[in-house]
C-alpha atoms as a PDB file:
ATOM      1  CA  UNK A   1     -13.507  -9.773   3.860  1.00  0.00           C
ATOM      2  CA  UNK A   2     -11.540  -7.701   6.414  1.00  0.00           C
ATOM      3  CA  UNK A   3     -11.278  -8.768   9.797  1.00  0.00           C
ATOM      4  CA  UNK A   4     -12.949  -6.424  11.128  1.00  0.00           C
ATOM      5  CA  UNK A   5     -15.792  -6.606   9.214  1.00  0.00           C
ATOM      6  CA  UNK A   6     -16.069 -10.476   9.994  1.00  0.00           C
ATOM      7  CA  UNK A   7     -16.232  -9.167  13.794  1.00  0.00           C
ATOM      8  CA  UNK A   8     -19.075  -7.144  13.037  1.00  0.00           C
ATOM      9  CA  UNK A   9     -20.659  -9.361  10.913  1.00  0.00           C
ATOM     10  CA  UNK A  10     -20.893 -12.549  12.998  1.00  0.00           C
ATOM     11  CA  UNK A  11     -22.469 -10.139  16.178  1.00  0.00           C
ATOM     12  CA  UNK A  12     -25.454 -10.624  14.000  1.00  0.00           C
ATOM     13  CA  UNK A  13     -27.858 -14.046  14.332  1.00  0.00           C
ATOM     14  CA  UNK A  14     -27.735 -16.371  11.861  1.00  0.00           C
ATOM     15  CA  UNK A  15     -24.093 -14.362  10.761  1.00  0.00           C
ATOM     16  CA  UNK A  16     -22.319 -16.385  13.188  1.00  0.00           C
ATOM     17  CA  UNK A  17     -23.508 -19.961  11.934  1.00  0.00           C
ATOM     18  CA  UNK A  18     -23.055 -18.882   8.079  1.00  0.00           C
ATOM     19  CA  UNK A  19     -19.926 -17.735   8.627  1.00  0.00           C
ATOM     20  CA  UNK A  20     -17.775 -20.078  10.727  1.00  0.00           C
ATOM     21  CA  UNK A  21     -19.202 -22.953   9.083  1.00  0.00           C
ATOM     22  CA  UNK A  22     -18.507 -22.154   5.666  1.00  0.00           C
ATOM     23  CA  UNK A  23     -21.959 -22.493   3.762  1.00  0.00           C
ATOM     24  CA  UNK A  24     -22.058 -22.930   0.179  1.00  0.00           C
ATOM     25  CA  UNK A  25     -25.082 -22.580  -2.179  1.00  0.00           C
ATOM     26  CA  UNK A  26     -25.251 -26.509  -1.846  1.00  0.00           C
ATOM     27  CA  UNK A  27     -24.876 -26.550   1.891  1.00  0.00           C
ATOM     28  CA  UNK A  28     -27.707 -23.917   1.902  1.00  0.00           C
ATOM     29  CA  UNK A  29     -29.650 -25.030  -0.555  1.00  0.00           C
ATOM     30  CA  UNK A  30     -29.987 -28.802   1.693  1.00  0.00           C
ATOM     31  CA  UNK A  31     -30.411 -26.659   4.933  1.00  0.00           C
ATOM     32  CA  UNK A  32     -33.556 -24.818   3.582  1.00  0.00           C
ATOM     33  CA  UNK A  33     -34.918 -28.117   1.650  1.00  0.00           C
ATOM     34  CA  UNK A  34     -33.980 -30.756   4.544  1.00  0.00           C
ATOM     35  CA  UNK A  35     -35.059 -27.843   7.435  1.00  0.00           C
ATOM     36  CA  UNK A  36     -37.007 -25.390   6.655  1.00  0.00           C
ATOM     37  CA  UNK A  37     -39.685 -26.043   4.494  1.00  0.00           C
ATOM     38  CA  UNK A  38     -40.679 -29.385   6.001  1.00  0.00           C
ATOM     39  CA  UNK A  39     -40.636 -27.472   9.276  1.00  0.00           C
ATOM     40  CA  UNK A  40     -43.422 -25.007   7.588  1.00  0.00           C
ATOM     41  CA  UNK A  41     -45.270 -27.444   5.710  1.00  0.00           C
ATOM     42  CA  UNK A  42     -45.453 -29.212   9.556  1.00  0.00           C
ATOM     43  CA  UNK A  43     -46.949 -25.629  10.627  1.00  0.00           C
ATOM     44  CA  UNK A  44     -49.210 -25.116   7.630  1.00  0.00           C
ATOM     45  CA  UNK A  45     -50.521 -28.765   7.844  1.00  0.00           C
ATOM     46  CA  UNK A  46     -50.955 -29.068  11.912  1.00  0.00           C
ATOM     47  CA  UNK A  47     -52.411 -25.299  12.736  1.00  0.00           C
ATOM     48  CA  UNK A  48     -55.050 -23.181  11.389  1.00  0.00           C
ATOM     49  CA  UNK A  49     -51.930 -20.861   9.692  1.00  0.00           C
ATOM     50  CA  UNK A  50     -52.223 -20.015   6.573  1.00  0.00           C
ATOM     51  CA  UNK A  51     -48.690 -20.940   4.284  1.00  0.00           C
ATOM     52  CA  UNK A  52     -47.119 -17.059   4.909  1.00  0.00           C
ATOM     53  CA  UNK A  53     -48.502 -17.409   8.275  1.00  0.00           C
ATOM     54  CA  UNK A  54     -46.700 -20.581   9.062  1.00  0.00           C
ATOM     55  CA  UNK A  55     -43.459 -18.792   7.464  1.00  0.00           C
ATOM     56  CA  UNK A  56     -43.675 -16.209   9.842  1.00  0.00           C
ATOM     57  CA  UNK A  57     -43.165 -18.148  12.765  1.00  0.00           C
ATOM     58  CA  UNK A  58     -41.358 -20.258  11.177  1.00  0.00           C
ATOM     59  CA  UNK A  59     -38.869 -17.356  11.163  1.00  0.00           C
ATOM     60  CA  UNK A  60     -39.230 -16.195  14.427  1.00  0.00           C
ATOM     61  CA  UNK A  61     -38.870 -19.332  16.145  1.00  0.00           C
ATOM     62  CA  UNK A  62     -35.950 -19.598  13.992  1.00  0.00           C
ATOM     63  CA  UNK A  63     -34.291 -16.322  15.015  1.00  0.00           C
ATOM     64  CA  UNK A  64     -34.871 -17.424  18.870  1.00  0.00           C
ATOM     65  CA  UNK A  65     -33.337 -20.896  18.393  1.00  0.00           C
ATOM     66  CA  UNK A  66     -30.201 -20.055  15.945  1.00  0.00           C
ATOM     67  CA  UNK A  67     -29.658 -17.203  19.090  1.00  0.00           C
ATOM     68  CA  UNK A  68     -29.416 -19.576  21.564  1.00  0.00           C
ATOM     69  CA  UNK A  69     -27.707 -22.442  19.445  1.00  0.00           C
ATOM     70  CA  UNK A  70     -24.768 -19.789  17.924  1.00  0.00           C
ATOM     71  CA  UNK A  71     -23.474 -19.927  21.670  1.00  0.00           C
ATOM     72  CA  UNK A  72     -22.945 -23.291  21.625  1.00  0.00           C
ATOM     73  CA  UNK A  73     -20.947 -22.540  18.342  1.00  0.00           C
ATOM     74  CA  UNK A  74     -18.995 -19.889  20.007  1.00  0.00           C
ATOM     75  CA  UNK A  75     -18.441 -22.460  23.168  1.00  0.00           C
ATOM     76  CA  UNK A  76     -17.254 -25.013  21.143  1.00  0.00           C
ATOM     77  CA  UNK A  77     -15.081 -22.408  18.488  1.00  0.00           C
ATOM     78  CA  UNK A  78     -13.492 -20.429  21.762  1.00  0.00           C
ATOM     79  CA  UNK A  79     -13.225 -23.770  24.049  1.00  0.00           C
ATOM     80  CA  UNK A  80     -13.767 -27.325  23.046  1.00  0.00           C
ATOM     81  CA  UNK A  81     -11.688 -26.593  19.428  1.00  0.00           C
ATOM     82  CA  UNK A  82      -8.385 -25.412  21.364  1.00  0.00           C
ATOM     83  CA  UNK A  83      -8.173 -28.513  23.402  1.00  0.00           C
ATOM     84  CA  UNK A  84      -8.747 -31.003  20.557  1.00  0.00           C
ATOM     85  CA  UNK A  85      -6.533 -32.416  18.675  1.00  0.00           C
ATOM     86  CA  UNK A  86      -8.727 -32.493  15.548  1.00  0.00           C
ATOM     87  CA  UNK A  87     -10.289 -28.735  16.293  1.00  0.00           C
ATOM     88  CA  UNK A  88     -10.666 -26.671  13.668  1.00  0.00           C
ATOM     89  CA  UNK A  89      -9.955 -23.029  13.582  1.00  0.00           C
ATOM     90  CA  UNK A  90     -12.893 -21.517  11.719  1.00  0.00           C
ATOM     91  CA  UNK A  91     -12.365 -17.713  12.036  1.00  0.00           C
ATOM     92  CA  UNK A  92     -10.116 -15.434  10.734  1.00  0.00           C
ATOM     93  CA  UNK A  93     -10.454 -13.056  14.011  1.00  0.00           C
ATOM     94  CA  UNK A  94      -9.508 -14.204  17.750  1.00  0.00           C
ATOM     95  CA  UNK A  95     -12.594 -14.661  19.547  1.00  0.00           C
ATOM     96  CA  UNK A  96     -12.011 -11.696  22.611  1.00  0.00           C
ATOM     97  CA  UNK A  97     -13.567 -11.537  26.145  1.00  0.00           C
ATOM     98  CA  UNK A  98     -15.200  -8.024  24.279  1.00  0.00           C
ATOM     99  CA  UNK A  99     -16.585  -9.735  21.644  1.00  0.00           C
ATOM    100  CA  UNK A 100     -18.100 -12.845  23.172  1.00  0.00           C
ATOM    101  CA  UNK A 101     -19.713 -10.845  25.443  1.00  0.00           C
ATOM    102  CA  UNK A 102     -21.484  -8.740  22.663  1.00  0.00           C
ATOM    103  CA  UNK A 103     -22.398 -11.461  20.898  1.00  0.00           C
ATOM    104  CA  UNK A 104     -23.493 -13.283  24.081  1.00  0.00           C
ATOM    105  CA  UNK A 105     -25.799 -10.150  24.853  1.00  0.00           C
ATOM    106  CA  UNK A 106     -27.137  -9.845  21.399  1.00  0.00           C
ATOM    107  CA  UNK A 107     -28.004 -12.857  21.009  1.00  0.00           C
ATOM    108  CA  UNK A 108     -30.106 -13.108  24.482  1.00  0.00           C
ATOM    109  CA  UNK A 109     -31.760  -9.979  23.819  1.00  0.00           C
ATOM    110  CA  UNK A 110     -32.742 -11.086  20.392  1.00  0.00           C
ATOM    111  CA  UNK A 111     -34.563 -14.209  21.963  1.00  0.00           C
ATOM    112  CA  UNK A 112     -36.093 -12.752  24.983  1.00  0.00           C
ATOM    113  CA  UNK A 113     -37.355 -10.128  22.568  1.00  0.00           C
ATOM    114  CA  UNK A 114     -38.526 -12.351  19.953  1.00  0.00           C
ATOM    115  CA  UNK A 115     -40.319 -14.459  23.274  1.00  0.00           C
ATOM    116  CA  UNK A 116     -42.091 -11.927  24.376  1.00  0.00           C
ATOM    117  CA  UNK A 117     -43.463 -10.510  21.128  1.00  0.00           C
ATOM    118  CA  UNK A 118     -44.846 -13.806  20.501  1.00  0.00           C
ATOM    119  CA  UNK A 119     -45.878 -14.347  24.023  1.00  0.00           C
ATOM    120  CA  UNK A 120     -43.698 -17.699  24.116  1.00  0.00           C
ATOM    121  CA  UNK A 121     -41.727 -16.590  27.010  1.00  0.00           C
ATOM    122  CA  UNK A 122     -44.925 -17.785  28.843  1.00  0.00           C
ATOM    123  CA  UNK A 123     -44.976 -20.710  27.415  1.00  0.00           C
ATOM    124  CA  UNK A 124     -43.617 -23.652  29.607  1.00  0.00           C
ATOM    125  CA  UNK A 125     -42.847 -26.149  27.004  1.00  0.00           C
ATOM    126  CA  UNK A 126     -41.126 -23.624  25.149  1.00  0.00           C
ATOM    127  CA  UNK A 127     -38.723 -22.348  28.058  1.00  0.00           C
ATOM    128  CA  UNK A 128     -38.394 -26.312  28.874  1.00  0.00           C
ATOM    129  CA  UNK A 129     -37.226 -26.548  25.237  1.00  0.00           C
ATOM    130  CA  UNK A 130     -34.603 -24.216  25.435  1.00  0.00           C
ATOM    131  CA  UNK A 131     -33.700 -25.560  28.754  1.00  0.00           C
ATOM    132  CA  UNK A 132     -33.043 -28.789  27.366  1.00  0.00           C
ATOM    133  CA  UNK A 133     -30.740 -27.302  24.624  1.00  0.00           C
ATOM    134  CA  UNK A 134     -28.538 -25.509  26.591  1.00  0.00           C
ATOM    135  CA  UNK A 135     -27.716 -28.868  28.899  1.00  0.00           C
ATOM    136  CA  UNK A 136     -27.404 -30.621  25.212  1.00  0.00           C
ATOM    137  CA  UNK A 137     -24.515 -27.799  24.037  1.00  0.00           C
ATOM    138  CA  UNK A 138     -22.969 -27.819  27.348  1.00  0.00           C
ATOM    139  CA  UNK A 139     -22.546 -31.647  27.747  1.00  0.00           C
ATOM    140  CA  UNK A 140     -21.940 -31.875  23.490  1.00  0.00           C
ATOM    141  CA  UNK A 141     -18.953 -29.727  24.755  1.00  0.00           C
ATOM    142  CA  UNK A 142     -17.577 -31.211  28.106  1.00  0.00           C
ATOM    143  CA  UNK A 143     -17.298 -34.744  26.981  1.00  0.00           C
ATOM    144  CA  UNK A 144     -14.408 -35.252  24.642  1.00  0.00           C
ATOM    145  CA  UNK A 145     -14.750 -38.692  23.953  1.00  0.00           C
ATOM    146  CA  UNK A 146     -16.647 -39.166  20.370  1.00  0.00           C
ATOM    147  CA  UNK A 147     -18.622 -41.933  21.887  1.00  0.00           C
ATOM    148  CA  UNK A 148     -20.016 -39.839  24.205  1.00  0.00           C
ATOM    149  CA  UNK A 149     -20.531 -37.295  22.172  1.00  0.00           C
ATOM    150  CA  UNK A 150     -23.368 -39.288  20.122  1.00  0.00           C
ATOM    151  CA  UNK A 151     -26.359 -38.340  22.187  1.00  0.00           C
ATOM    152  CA  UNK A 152     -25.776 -35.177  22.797  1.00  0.00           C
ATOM    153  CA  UNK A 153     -25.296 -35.032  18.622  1.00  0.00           C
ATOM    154  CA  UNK A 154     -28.415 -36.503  18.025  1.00  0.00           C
ATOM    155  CA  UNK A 155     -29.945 -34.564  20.877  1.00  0.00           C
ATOM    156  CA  UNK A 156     -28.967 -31.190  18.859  1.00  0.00           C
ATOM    157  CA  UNK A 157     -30.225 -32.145  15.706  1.00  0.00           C
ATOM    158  CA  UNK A 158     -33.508 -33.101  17.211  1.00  0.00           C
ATOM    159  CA  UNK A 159     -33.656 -30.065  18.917  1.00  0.00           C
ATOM    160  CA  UNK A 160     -32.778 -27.721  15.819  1.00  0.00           C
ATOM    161  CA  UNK A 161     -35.733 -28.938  14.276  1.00  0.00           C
ATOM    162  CA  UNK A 162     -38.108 -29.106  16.865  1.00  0.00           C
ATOM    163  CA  UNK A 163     -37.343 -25.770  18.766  1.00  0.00           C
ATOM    164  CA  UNK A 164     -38.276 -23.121  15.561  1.00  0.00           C
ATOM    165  CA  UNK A 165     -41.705 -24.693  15.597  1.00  0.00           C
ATOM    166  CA  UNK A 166     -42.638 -25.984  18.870  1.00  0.00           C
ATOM    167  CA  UNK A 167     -44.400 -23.057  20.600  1.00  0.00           C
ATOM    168  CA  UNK A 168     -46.611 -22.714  17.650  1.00  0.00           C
ATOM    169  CA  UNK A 169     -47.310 -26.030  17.233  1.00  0.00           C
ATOM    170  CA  UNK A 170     -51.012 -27.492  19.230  1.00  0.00           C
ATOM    171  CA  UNK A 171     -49.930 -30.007  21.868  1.00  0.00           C
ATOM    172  CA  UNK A 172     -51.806 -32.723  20.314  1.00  0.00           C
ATOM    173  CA  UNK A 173     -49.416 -32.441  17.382  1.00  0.00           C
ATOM    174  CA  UNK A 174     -46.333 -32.574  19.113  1.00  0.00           C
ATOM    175  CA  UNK A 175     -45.649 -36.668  18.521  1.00  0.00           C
ATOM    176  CA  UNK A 176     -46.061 -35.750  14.629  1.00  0.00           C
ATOM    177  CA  UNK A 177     -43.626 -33.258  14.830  1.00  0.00           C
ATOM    178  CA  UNK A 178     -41.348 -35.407  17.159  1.00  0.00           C
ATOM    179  CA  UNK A 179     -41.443 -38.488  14.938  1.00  0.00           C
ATOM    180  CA  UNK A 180     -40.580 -36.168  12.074  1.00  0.00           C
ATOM    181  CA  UNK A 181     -37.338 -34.619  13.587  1.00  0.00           C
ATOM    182  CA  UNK A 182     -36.379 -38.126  14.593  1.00  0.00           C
ATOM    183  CA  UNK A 183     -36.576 -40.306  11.826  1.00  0.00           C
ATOM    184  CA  UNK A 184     -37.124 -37.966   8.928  1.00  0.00           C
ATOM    185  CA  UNK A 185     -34.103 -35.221  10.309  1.00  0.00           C
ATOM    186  CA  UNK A 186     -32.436 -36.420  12.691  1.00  0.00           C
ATOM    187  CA  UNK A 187     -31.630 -40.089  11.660  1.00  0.00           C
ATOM    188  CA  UNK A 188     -29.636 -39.475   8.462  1.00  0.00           C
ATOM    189  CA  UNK A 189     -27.252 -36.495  10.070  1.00  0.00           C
ATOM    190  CA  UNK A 190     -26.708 -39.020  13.307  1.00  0.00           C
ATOM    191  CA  UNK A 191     -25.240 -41.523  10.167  1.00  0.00           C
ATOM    192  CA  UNK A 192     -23.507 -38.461   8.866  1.00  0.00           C
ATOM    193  CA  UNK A 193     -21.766 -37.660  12.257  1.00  0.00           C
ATOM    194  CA  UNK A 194     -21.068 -41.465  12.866  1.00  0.00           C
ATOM    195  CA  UNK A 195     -19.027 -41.721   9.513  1.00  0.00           C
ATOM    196  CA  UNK A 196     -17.250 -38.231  10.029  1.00  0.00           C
ATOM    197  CA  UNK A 197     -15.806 -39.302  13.463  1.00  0.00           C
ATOM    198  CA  UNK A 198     -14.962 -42.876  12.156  1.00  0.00           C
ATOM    199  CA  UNK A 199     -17.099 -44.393  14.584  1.00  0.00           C
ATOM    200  CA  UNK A 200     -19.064 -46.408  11.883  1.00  0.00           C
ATOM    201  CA  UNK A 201     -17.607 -47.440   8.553  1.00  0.00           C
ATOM    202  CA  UNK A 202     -20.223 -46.556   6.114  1.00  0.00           C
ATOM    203  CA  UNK A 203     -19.111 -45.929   2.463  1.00  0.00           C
ATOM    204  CA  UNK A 204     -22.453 -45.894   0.759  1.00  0.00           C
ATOM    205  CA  UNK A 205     -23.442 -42.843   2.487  1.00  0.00           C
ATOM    206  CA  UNK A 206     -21.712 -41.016   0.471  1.00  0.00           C
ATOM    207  CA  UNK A 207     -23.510 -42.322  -2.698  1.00  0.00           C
ATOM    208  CA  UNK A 208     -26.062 -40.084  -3.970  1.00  0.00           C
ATOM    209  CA  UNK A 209     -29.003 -42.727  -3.463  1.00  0.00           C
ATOM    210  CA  UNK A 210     -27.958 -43.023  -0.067  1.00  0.00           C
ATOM    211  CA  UNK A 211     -30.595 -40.553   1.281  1.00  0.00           C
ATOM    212  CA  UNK A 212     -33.213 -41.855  -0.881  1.00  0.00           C
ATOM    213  CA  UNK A 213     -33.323 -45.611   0.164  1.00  0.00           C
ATOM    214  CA  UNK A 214     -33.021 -44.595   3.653  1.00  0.00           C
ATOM    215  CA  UNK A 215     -36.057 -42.931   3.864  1.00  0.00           C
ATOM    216  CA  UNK A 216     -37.946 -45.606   2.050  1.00  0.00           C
ATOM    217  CA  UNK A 217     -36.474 -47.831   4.452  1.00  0.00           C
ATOM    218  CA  UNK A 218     -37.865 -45.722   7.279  1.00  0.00           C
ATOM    219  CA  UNK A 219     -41.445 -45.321   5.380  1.00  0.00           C
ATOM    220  CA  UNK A 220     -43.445 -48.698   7.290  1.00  0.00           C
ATOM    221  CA  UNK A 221     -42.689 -47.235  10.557  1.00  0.00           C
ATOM    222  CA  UNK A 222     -43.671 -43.726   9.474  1.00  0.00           C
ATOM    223  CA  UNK A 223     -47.089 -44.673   7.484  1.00  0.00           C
ATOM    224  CA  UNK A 224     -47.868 -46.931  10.960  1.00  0.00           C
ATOM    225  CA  UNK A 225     -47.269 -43.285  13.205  1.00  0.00           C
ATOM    226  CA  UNK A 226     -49.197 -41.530  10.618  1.00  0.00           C
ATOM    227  CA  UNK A 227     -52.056 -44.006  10.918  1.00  0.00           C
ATOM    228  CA  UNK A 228     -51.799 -44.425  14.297  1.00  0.00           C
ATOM    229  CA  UNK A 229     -51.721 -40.295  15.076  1.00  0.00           C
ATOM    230  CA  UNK A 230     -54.567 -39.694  12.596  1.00  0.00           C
ATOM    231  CA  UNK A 231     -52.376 -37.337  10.346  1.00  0.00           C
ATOM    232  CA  UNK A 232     -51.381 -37.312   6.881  1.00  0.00           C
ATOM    233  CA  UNK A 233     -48.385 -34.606   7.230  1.00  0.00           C
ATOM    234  CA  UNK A 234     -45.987 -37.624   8.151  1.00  0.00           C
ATOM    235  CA  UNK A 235     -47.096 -39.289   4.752  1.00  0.00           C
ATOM    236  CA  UNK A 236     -46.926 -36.026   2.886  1.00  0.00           C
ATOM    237  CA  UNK A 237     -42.968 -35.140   4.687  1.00  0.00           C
ATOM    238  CA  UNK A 238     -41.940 -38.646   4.064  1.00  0.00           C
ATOM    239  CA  UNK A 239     -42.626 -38.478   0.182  1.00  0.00           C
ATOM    240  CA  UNK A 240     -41.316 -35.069   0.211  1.00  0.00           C
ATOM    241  CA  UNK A 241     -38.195 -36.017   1.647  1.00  0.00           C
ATOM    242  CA  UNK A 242     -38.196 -38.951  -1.121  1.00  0.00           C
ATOM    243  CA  UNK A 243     -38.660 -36.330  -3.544  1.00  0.00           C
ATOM    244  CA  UNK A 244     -35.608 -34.301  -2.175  1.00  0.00           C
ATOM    245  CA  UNK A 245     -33.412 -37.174  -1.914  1.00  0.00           C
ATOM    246  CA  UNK A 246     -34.313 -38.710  -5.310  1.00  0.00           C
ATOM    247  CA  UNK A 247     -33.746 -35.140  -7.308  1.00  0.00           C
ATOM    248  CA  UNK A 248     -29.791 -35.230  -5.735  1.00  0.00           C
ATOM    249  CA  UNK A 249     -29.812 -38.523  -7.112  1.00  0.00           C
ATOM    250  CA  UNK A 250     -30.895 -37.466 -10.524  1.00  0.00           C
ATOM    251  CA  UNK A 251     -28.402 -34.700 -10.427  1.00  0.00           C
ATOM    252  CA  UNK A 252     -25.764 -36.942  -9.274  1.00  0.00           C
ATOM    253  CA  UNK A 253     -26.308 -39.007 -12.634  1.00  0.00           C
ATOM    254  CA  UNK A 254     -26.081 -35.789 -14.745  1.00  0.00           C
ATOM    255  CA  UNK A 255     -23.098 -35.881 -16.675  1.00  0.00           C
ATOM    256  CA  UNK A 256     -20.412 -33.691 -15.270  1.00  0.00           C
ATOM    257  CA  UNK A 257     -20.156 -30.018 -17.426  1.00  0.00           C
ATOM    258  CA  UNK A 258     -16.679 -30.052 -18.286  1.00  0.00           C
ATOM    259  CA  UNK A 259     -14.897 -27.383 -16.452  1.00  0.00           C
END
């Protein structure tokens, strides 16, 4: 692709994050299975939605939280990257005063837009959400040091799951949803991020069972919350993320098709 159809591309939401970080199939393929569907069956099991209905915002809280978190990308891409010895250029295309305010633009329009059609923008817990990202991307981007850098990480993934569903979500299913994106989400990427900045030497992550027994290990604490909360969905997510985790294991036993 050109490079000036990369520009134009990545003005779009959702364009930005594909694009700079490279997705394959796989990578996409664990987003929507690890993300996105236990963040609908969350809004199908905890509202009065129906399963499209839950999709649907689903979607647009989606669209409003990638808009908001693809500026932190462009932050870290335009800033933080330069000045670090282990940055990583991941564009072909110099990121321009023109361009980053464009995308800067879109991308608030897109979410006030998307708040106000769903009447979230009057929403207090939602604009207190979104307040609490952008002090997450902007200190996950001053502090250099990696050590530092390990709340604000697991701050963000917290947040990326949380944020698509929170306005829709009834207040008196908010620790559910919580616990979920803490233990369930959030947990195994903080490993992921500890082992990719050599802050913790973990080798078995990176064997395919990994994901599986950590979840099981997680499971007492996670059938206590769903007992104590009076909810099933935590049972339900935790054997669906068993489920996940065990069919990559499976695979990962498949002989290898000889190339």
């Amino acid at each position: 692709m050109n490079i000036s159809a990369s520009r134009a591309i990545c003005l779009f939401p959702f364009a930005y994050f594909a694009t700079s970080r490279a997705w394959t199939s796989r990578e996409m393929t664990y987003l929507v299975a690890t993300s996105w569907l236990p963040a609908i069956w969350l809004l199908w099991r905890l509202t009065d939605l129906s399963v499209a209905g839950s999709a649907l915002a689903f979607a647009a809280g989606y669209l409003a939280y990638i808009s908001i978190y693809e500026i932190g990308y462009l932050v870290n891409d335009a800033w933080d990257a330069p000045r670090s010895p282990q940055g990583r250029q991941r564009l072909n295309f110099p990121i321009t005063p023109s361009f980053a305010l464009a995308f800067v633009a879109i991308r608030l329009a897109v979410w006030a837009v998307v708040g106000v059609l769903t009447g979230w923008i009057d929403n207090p817990l939602w604009l207190a959400g979104y307040a609490a990202l952008c002090l997450a991307i902007a200190q996950h981007n001053i502090f250099q040091s990696n050590g530092l850098r390990l709340a604000s990480f697991y701050e963000l993934a917290t947040l990326r799951f949380l944020l698509p569903v929170l306005a829709a979500l009834p207040a008196a299913s908010l620790p559910a949803a919580i616990l979920t994106a803490l233990l369930l989400y959030s947990f195994p990427r903080f490993l992921g991020y500890l082992d990719s900045k050599d802050i913790l030497n973990l080798p078995e992550r990176r064997e395919p069972q990994f994901g599986f027994f950590l979840i099981l290990s997680l499971a007492p604490l996670l059938l206590f919350s769903a007992y104590l909360l009076r909810t099933t969905a935590l049972v339900e997510l935790t054997a669906y993320y068993l489920v996940i985790y065990g069919i990559w294991w499976a695979m990962a036993r498949l002989p290898q098709a000889p190339r």
